[in-house]
PDB file of N, CA and C in Angstrom:
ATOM      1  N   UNK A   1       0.851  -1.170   0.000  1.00  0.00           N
ATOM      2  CA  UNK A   1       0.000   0.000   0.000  1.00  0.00           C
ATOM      3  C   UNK A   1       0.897   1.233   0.000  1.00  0.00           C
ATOM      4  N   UNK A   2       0.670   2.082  -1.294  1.00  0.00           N
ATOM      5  CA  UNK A   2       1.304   3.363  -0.914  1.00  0.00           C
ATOM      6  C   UNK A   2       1.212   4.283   0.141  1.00  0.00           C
ATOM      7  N   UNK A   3       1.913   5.262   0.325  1.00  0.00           N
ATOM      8  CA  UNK A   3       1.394   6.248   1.874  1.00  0.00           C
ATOM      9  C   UNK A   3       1.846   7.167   1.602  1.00  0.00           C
ATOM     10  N   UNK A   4       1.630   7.824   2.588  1.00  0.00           N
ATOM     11  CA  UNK A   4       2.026   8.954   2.322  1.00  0.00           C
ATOM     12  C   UNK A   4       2.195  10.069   3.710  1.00  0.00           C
ATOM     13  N   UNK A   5       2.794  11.447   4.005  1.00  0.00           N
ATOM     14  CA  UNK A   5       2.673  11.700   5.037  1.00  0.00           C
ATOM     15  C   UNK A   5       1.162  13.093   5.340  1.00  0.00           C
ATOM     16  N   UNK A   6       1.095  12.848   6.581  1.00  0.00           N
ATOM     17  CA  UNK A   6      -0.057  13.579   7.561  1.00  0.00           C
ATOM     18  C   UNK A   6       0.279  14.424   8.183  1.00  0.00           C
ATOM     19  N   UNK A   7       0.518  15.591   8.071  1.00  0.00           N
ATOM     20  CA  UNK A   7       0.813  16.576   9.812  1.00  0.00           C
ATOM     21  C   UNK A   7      -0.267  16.289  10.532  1.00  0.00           C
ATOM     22  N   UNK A   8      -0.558  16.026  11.875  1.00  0.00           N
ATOM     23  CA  UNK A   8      -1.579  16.745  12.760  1.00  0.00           C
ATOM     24  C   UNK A   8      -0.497  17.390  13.932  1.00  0.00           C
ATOM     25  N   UNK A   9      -1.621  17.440  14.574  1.00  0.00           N
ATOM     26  CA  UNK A   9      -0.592  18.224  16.351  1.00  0.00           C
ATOM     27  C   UNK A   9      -0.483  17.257  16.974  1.00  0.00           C
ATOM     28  N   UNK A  10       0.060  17.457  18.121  1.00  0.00           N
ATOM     29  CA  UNK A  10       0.404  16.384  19.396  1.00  0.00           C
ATOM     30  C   UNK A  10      -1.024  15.889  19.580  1.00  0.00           C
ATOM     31  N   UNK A  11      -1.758  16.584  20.165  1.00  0.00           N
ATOM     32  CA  UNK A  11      -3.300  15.984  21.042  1.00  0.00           C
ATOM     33  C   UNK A  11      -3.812  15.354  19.623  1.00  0.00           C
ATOM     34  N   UNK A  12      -3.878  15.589  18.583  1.00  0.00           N
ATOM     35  CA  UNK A  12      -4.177  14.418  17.658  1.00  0.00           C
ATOM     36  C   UNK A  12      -3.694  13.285  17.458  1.00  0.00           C
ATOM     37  N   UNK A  13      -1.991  13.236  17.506  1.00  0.00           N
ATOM     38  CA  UNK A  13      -1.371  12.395  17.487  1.00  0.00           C
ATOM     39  C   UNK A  13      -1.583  11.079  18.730  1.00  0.00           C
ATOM     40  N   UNK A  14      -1.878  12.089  19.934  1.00  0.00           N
ATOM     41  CA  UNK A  14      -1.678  10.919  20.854  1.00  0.00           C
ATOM     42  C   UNK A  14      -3.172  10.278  21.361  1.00  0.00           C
ATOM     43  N   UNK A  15      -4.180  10.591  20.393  1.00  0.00           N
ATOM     44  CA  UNK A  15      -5.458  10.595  20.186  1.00  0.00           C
ATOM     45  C   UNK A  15      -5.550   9.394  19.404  1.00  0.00           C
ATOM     46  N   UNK A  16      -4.642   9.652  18.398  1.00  0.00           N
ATOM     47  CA  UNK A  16      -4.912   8.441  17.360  1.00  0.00           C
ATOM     48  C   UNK A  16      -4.443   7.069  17.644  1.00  0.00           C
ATOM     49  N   UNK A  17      -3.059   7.408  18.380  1.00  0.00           N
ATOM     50  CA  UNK A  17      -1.798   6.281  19.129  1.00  0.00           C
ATOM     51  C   UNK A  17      -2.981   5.354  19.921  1.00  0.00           C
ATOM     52  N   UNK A  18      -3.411   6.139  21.121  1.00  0.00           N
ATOM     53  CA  UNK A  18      -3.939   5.841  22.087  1.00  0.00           C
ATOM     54  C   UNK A  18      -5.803   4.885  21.394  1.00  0.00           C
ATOM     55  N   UNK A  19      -6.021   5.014  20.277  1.00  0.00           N
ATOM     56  CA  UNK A  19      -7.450   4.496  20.028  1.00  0.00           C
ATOM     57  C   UNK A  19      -6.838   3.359  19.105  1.00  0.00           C
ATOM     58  N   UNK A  20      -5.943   3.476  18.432  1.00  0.00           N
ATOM     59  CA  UNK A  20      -5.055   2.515  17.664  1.00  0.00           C
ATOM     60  C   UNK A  20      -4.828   1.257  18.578  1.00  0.00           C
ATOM     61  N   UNK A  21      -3.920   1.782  20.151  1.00  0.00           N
ATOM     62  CA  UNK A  21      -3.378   0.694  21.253  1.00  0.00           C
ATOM     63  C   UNK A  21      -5.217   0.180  21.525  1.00  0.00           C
ATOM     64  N   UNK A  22      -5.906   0.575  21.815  1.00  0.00           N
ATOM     65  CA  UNK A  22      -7.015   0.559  22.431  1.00  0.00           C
ATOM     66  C   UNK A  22      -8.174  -0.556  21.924  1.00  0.00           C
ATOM     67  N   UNK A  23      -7.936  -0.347  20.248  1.00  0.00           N
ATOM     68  CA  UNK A  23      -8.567  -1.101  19.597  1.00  0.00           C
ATOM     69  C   UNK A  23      -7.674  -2.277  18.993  1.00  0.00           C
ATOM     70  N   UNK A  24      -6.529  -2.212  19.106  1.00  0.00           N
ATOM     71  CA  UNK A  24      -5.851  -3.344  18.342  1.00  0.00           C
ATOM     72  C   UNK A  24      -5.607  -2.978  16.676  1.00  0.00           C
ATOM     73  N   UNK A  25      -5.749  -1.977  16.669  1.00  0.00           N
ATOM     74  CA  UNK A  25      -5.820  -1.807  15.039  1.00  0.00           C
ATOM     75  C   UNK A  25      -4.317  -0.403  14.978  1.00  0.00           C
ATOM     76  N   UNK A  26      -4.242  -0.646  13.649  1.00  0.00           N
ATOM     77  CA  UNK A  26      -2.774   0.136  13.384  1.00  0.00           C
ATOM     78  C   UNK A  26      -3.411   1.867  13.282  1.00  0.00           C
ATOM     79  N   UNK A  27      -2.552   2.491  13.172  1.00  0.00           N
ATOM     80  CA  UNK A  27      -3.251   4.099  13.431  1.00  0.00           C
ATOM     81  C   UNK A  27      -3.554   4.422  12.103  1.00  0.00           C
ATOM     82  N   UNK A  28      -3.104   3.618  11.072  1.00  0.00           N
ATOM     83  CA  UNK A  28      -3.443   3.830   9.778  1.00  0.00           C
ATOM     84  C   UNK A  28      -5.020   3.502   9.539  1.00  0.00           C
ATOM     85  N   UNK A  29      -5.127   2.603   9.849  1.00  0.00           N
ATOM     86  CA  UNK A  29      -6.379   1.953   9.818  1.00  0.00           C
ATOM     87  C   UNK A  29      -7.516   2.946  10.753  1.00  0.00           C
ATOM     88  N   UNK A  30      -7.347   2.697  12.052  1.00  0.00           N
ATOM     89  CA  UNK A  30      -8.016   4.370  12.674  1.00  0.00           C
ATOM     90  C   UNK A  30      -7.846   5.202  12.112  1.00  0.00           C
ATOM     91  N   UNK A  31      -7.170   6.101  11.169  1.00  0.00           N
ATOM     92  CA  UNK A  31      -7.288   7.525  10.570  1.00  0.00           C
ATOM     93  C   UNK A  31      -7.974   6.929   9.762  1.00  0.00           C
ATOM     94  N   UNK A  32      -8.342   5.659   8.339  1.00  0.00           N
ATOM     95  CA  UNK A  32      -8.745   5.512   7.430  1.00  0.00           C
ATOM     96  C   UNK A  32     -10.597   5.629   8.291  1.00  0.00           C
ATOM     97  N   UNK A  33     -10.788   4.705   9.168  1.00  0.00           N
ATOM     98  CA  UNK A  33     -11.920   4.784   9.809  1.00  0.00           C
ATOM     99  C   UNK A  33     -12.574   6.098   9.643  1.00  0.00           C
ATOM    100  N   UNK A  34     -11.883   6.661  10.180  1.00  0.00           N
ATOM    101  CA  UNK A  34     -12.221   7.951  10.892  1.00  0.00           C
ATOM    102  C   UNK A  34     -12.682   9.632  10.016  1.00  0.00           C
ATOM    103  N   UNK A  35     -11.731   8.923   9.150  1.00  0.00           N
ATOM    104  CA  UNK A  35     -11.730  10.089   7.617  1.00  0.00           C
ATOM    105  C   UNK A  35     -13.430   9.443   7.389  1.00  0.00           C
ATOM    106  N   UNK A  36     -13.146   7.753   6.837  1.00  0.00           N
ATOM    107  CA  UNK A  36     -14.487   7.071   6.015  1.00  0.00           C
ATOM    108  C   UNK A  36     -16.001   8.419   7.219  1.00  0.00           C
ATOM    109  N   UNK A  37     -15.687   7.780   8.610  1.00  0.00           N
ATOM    110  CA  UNK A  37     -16.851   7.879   9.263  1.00  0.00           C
ATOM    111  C   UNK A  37     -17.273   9.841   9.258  1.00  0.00           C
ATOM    112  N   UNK A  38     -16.126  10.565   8.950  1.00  0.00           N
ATOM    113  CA  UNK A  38     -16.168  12.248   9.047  1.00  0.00           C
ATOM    114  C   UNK A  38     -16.712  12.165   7.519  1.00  0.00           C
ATOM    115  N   UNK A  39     -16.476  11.958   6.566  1.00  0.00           N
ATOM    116  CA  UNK A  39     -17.249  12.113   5.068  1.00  0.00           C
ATOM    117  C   UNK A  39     -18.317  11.930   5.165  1.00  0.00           C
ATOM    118  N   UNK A  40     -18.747  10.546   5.294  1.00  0.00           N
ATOM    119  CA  UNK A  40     -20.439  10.424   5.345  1.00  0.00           C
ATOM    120  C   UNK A  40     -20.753  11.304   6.452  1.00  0.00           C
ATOM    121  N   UNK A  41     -20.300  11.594   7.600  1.00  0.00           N
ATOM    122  CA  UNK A  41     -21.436  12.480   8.302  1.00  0.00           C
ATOM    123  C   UNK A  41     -21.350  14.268   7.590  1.00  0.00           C
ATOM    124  N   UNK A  42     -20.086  14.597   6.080  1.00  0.00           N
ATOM    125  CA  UNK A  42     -20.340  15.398   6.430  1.00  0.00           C
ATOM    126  C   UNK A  42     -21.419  15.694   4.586  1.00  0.00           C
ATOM    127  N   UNK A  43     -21.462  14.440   4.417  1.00  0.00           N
ATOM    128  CA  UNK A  43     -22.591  14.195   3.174  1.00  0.00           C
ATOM    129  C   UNK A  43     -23.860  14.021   4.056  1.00  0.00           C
ATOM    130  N   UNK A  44     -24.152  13.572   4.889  1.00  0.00           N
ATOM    131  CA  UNK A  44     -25.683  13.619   5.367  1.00  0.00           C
ATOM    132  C   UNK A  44     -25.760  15.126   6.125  1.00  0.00           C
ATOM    133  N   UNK A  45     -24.881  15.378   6.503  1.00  0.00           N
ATOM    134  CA  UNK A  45     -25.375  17.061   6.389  1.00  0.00           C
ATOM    135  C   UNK A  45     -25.491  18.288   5.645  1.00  0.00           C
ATOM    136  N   UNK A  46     -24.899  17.479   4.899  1.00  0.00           N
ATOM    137  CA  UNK A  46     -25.227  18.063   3.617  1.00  0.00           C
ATOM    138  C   UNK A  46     -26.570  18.344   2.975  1.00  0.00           C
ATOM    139  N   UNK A  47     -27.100  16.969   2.768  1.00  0.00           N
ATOM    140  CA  UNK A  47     -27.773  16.477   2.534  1.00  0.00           C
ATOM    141  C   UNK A  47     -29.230  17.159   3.226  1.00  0.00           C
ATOM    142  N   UNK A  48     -28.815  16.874   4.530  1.00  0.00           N
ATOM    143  CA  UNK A  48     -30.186  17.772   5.336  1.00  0.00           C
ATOM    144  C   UNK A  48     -30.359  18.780   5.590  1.00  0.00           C
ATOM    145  N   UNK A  49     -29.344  19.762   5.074  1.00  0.00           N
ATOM    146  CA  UNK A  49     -29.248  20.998   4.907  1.00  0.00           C
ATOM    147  C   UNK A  49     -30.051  21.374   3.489  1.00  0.00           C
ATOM    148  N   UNK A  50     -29.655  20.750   2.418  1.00  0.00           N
ATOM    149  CA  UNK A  50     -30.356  20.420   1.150  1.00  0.00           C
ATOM    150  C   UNK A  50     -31.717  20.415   1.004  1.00  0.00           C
ATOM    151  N   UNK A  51     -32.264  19.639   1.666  1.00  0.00           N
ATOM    152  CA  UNK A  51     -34.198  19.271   2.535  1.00  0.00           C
ATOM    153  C   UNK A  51     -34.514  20.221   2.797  1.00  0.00           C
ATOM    154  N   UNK A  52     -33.370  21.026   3.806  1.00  0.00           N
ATOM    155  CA  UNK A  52     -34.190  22.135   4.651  1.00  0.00           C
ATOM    156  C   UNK A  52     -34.317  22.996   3.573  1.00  0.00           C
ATOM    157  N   UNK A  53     -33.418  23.241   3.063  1.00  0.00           N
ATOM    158  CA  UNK A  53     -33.732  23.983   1.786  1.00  0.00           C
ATOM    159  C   UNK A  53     -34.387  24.078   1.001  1.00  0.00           C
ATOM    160  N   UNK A  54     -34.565  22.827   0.387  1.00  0.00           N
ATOM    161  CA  UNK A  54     -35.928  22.525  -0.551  1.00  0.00           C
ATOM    162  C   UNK A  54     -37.189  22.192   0.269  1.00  0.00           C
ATOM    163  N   UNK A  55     -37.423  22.483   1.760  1.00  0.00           N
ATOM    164  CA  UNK A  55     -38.879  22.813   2.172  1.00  0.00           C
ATOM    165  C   UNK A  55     -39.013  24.048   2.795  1.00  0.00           C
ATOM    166  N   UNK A  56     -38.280  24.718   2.606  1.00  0.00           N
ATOM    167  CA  UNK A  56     -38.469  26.112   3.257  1.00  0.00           C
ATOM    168  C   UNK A  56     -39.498  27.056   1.766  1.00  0.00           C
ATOM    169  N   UNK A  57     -38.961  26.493   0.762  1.00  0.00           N
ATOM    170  CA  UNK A  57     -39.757  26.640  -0.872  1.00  0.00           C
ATOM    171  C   UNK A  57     -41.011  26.024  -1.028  1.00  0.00           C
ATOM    172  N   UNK A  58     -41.782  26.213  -0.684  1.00  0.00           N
ATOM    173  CA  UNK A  58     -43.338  26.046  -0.425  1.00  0.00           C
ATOM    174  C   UNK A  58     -43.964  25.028  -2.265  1.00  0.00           C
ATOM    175  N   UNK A  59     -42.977  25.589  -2.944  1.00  0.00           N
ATOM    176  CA  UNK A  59     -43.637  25.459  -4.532  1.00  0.00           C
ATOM    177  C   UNK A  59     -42.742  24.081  -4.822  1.00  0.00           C
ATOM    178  N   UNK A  60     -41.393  23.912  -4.607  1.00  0.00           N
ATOM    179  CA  UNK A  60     -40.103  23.112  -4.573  1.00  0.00           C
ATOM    180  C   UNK A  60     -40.585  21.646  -3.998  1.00  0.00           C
ATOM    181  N   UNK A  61     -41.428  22.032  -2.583  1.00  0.00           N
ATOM    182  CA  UNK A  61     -41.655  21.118  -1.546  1.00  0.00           C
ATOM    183  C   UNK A  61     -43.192  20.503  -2.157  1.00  0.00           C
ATOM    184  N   UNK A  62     -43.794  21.050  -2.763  1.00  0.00           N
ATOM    185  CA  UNK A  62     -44.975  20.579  -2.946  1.00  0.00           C
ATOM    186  C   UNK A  62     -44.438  19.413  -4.777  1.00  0.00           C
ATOM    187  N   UNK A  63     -43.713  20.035  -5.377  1.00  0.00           N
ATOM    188  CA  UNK A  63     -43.401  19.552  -6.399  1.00  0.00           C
ATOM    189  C   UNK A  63     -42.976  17.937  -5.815  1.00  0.00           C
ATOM    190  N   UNK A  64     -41.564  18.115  -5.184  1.00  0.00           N
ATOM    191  CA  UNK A  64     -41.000  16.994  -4.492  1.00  0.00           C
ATOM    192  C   UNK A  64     -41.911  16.075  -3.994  1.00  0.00           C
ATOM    193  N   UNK A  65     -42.991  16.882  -3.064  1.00  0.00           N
ATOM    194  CA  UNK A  65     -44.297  15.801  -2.846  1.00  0.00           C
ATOM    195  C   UNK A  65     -44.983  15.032  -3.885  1.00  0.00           C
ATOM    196  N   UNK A  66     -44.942  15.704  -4.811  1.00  0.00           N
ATOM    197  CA  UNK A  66     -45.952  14.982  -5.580  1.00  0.00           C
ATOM    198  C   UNK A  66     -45.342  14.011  -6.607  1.00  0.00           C
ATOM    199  N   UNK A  67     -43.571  14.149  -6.389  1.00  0.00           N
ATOM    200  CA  UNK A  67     -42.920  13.156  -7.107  1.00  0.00           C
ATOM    201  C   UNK A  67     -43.085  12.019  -6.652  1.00  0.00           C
ATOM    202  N   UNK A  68     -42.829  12.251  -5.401  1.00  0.00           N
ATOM    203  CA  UNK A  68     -43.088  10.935  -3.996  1.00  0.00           C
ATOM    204  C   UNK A  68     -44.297   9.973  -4.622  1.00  0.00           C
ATOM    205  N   UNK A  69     -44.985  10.997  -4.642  1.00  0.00           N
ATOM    206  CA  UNK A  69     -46.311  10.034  -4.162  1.00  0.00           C
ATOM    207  C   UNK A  69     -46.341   9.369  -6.060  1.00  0.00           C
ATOM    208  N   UNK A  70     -45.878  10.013  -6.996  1.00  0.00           N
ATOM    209  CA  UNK A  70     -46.265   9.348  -7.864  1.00  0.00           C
ATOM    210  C   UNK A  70     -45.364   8.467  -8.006  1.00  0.00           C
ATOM    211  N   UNK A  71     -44.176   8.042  -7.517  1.00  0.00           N
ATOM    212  CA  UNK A  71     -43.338   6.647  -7.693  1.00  0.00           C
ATOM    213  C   UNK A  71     -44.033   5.842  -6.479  1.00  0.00           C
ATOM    214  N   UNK A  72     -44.775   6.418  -5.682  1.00  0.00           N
ATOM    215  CA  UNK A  72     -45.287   5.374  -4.499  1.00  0.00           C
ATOM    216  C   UNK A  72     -46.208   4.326  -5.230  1.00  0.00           C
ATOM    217  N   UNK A  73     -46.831   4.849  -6.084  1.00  0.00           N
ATOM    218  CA  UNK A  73     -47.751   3.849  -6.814  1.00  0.00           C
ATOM    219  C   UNK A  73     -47.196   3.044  -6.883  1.00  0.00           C
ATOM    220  N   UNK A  74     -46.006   3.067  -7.682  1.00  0.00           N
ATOM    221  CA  UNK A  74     -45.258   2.012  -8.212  1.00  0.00           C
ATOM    222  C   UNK A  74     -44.579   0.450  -7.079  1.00  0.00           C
ATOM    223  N   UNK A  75     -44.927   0.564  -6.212  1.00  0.00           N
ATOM    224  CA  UNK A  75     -44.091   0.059  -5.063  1.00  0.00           C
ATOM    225  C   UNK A  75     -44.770  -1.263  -4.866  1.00  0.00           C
ATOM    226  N   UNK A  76     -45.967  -1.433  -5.610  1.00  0.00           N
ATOM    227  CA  UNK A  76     -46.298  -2.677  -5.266  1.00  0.00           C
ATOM    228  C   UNK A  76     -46.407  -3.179  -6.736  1.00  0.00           C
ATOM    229  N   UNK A  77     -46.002  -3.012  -8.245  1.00  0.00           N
ATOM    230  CA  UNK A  77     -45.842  -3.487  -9.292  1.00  0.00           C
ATOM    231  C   UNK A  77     -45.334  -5.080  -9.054  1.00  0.00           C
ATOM    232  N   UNK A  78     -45.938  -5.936  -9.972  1.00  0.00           N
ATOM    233  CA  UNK A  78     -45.055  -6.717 -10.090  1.00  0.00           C
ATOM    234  C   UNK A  78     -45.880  -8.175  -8.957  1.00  0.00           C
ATOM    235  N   UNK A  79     -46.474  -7.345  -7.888  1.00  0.00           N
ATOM    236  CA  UNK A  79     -46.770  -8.252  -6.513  1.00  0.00           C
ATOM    237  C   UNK A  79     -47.740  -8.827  -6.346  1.00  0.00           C
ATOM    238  N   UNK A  80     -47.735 -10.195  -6.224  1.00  0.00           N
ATOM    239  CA  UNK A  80     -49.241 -11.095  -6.384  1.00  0.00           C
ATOM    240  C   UNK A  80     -49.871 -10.770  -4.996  1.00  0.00           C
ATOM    241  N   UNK A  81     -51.186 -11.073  -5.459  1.00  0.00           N
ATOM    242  CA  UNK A  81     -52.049 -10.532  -4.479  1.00  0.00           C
ATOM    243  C   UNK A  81     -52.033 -11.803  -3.219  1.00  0.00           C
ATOM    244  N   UNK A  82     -50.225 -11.987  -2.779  1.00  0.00           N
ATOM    245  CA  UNK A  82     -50.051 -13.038  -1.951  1.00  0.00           C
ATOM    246  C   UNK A  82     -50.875 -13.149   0.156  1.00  0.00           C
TER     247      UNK A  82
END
């Protein structure tokens, strides 16, 4: 695996050491975690920042509604009347 180098500060450093010893896992592997787990949270806030946005638009939000509901039809295609 290629690498490469990281600055952080001390209290990061001995943050990462210390959850690395803690968990059994190499500090590489904790920073990879840790990056993975900071992206997605900072795409779902994104994300719900996005929502808030598109319902604060009264015209946006009603559109979006009515997309909903017209793929909802669709949700039972296909399904015997088991």
């Amino acid at each position: 695996m290629a690498g490469t180098t990281v600055k952080v500060n001390a209290e990061t450093y001995a943050k990462l050491k210390e959850t690395a010893m803690q968990t059994g896992r190499s500090m590489v592997e904790v920073l990879t975690s840790a990056v993975e787990v900071y992206r997605r949270r900072v795409f779902i806030e994104g994300l719900n920042s996005d929502f808030d946005a598109l319902r604060q638009n009264r015209r946006a939000w009603a559109d979006e509604q009515s997309e909903r509901d017209a793929w909802d039809v669709t949700l039972t295609d296909d399904l015997q009347g088991d």
